[in-house]
PDB file of N, CA and C in Angstrom:
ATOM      1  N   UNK A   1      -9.478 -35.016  59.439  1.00  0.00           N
ATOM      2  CA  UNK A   1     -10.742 -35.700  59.238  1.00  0.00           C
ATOM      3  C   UNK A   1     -11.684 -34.842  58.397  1.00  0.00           C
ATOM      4  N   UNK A   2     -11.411 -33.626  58.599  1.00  0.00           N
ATOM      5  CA  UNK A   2     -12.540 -32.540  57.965  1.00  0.00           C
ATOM      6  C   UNK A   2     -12.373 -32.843  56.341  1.00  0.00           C
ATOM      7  N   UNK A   3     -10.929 -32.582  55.986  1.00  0.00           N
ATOM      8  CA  UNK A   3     -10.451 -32.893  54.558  1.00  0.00           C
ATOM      9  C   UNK A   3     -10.845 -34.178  53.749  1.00  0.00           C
ATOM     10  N   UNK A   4     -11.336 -35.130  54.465  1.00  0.00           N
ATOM     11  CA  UNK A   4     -11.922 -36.733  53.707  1.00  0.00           C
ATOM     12  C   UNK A   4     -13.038 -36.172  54.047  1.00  0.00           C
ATOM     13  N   UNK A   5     -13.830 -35.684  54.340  1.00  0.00           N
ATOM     14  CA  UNK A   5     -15.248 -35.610  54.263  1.00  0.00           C
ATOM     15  C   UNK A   5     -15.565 -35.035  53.017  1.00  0.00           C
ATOM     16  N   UNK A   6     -14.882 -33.760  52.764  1.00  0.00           N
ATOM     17  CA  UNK A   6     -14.614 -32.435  51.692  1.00  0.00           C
ATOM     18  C   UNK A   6     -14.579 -33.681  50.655  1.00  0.00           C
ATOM     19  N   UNK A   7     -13.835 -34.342  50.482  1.00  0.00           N
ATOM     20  CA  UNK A   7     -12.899 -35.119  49.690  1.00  0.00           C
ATOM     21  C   UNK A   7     -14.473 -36.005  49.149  1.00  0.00           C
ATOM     22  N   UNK A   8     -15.066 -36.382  49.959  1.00  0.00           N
ATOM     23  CA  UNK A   8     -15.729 -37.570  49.990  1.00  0.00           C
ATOM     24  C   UNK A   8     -17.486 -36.871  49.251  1.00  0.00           C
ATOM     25  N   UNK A   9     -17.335 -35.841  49.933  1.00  0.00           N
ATOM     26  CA  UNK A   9     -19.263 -35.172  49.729  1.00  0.00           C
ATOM     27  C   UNK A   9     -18.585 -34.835  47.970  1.00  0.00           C
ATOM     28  N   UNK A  10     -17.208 -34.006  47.372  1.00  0.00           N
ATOM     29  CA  UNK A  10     -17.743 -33.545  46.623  1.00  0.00           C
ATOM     30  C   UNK A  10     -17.260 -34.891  45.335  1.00  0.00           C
ATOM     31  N   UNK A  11     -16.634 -36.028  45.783  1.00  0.00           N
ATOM     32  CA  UNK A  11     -16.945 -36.800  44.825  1.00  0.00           C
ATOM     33  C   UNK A  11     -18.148 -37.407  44.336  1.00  0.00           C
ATOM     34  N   UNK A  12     -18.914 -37.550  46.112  1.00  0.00           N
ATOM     35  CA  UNK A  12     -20.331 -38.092  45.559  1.00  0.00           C
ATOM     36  C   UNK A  12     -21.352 -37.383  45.196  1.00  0.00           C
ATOM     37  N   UNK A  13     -20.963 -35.659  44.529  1.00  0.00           N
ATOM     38  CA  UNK A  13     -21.290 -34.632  44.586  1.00  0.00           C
ATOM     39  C   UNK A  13     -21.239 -34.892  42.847  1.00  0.00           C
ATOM     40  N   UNK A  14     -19.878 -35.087  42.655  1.00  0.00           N
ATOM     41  CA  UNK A  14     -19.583 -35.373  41.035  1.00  0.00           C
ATOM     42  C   UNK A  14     -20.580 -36.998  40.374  1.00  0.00           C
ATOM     43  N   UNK A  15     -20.086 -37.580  40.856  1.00  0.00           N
ATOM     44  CA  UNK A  15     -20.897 -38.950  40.406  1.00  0.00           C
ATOM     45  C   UNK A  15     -22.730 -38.723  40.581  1.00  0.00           C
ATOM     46  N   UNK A  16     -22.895 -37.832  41.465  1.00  0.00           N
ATOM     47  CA  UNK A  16     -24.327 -37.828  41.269  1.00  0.00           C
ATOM     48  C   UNK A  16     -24.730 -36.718  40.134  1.00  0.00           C
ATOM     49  N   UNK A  17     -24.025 -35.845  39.625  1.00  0.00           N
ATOM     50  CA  UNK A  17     -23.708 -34.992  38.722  1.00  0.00           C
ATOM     51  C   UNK A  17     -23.759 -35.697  37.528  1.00  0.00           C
ATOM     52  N   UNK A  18     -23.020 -36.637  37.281  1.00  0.00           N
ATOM     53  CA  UNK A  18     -22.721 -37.708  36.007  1.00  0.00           C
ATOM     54  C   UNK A  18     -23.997 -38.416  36.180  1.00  0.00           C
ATOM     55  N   UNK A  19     -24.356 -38.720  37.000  1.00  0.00           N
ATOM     56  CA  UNK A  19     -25.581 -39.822  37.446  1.00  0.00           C
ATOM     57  C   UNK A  19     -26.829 -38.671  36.526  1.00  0.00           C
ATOM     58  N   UNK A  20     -26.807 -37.689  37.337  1.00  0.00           N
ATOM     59  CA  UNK A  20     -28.004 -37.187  36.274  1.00  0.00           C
ATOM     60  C   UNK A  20     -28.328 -36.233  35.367  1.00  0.00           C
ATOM     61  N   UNK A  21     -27.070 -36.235  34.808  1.00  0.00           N
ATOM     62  CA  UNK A  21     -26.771 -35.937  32.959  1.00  0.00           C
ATOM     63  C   UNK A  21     -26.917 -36.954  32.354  1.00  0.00           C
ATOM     64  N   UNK A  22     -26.836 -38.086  32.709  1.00  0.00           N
ATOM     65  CA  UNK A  22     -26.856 -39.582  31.919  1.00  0.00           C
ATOM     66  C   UNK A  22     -28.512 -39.458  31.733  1.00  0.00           C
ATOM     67  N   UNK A  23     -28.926 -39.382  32.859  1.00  0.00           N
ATOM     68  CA  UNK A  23     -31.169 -39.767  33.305  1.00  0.00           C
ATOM     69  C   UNK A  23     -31.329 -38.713  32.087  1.00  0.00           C
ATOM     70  N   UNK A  24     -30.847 -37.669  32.287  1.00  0.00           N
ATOM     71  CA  UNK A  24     -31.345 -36.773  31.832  1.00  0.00           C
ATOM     72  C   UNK A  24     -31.142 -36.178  30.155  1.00  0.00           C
ATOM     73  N   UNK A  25     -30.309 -36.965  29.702  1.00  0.00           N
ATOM     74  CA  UNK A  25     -30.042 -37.257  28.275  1.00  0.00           C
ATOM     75  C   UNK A  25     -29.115 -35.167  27.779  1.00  0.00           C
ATOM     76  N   UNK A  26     -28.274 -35.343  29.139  1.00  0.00           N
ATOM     77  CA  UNK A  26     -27.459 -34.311  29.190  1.00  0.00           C
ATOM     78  C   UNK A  26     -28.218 -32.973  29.617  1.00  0.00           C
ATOM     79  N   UNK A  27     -29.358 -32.537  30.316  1.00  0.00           N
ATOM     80  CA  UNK A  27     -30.100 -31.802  30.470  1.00  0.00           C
ATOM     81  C   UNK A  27     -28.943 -30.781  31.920  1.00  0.00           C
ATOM     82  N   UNK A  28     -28.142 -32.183  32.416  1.00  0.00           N
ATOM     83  CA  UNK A  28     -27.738 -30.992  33.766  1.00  0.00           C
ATOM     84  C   UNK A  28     -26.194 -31.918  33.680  1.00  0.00           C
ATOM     85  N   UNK A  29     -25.044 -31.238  33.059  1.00  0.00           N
ATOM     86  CA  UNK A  29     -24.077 -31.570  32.023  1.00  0.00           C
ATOM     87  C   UNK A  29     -23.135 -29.893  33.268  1.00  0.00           C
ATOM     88  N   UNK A  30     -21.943 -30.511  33.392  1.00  0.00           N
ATOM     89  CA  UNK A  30     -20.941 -29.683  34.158  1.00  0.00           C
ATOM     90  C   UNK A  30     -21.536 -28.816  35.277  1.00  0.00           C
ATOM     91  N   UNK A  31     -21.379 -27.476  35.393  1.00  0.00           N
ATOM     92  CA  UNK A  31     -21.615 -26.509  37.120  1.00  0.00           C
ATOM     93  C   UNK A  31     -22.934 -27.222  37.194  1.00  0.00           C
ATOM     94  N   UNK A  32     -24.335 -27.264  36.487  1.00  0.00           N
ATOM     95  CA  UNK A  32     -25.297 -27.118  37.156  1.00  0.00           C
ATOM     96  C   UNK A  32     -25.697 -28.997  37.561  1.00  0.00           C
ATOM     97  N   UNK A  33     -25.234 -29.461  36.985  1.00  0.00           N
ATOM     98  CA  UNK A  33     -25.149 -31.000  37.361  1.00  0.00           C
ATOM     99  C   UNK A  33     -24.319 -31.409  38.589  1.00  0.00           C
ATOM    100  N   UNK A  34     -23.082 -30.533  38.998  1.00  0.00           N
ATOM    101  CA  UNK A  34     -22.341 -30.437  39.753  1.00  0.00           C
ATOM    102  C   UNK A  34     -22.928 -29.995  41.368  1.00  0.00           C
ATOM    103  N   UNK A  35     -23.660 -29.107  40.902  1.00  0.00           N
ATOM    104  CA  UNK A  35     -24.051 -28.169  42.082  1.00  0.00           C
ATOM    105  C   UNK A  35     -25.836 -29.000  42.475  1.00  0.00           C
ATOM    106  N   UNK A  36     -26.157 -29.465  41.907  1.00  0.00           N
ATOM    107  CA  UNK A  36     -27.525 -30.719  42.053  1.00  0.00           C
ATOM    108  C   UNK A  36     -26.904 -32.125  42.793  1.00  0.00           C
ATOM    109  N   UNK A  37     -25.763 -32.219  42.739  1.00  0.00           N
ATOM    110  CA  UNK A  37     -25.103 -33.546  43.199  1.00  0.00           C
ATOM    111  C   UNK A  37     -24.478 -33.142  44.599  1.00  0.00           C
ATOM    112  N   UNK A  38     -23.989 -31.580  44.629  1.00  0.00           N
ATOM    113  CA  UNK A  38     -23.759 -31.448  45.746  1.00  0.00           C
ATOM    114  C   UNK A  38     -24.617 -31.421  47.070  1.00  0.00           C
ATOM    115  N   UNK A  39     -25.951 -30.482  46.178  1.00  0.00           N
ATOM    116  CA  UNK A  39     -27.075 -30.402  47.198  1.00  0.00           C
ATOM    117  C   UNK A  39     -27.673 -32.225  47.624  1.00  0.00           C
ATOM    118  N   UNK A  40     -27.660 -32.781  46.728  1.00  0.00           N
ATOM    119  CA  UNK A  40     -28.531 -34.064  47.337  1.00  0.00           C
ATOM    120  C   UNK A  40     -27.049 -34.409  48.042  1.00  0.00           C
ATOM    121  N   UNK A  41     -25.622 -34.395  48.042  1.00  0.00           N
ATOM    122  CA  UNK A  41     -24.686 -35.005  48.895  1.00  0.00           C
ATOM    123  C   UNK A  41     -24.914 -34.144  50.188  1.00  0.00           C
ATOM    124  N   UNK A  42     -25.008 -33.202  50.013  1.00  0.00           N
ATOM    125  CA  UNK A  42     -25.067 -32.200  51.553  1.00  0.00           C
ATOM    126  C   UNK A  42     -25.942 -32.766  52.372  1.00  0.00           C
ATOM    127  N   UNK A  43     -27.061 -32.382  52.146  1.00  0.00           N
ATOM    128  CA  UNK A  43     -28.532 -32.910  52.627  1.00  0.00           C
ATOM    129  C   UNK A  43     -28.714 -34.254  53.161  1.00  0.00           C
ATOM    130  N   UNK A  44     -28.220 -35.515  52.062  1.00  0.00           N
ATOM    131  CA  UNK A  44     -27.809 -36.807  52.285  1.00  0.00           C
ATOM    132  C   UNK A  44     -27.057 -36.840  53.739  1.00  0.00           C
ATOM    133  N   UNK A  45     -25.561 -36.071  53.772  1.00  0.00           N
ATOM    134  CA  UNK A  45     -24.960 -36.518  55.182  1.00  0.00           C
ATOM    135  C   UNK A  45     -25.409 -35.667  56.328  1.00  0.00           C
ATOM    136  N   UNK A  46     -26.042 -34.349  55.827  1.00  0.00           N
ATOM    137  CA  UNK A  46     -26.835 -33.824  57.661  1.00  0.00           C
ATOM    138  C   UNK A  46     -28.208 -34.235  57.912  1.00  0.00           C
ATOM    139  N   UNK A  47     -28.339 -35.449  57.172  1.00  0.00           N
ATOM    140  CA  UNK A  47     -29.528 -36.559  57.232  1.00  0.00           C
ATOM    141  C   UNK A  47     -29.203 -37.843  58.103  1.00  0.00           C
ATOM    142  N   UNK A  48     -27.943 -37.647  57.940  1.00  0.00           N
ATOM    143  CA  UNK A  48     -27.827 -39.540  58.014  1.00  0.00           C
ATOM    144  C   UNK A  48     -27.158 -39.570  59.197  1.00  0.00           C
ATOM    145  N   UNK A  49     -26.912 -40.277  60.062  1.00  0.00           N
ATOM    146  CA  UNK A  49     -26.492 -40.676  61.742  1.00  0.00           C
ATOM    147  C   UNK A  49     -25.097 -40.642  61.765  1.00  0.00           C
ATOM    148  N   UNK A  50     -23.935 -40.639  60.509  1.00  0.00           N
ATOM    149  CA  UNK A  50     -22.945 -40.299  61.060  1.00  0.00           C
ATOM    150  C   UNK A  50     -22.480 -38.661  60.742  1.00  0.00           C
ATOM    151  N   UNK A  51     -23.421 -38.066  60.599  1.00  0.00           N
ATOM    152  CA  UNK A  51     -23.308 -36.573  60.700  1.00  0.00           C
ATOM    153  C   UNK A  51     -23.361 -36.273  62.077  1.00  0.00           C
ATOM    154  N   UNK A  52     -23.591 -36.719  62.756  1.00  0.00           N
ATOM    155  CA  UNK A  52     -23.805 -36.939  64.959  1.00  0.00           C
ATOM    156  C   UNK A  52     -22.677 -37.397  65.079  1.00  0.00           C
ATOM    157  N   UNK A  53     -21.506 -37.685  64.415  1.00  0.00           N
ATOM    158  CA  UNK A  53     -19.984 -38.639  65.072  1.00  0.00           C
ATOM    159  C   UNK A  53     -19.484 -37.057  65.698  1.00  0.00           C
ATOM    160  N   UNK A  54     -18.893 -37.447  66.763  1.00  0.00           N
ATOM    161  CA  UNK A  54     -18.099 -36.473  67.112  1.00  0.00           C
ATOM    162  C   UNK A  54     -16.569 -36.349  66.565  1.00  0.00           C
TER     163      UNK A  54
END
């Protein structure tokens, strides 16, 4: 279960990465676009109610 989470934060880690190099007319383009998508994915799931699933 641990491994689909991994699987899951750092795709929506990547797409939010792509998401805002696009806004941003390439301003945050590979690691640092990467690592901005991760932080709002991190934050996003020890926010949200199924971060409490046991």
């Amino acid at each position: 279960m641990d491994f689909i989470s991994d699987v899951v934060i750092k795709l929506l880690a990547h797409r939010i990465g792509v998401l805002l190099s696009l806004l941003t007319g390439g301003r945050f383009k590979g690691e640092s676009g990467f690592a901005w998508g991760l932080a709002v994915a991190i934050g996003a799931w020890y926010c949200s109610p199924l971060s409490q699933l046991p």
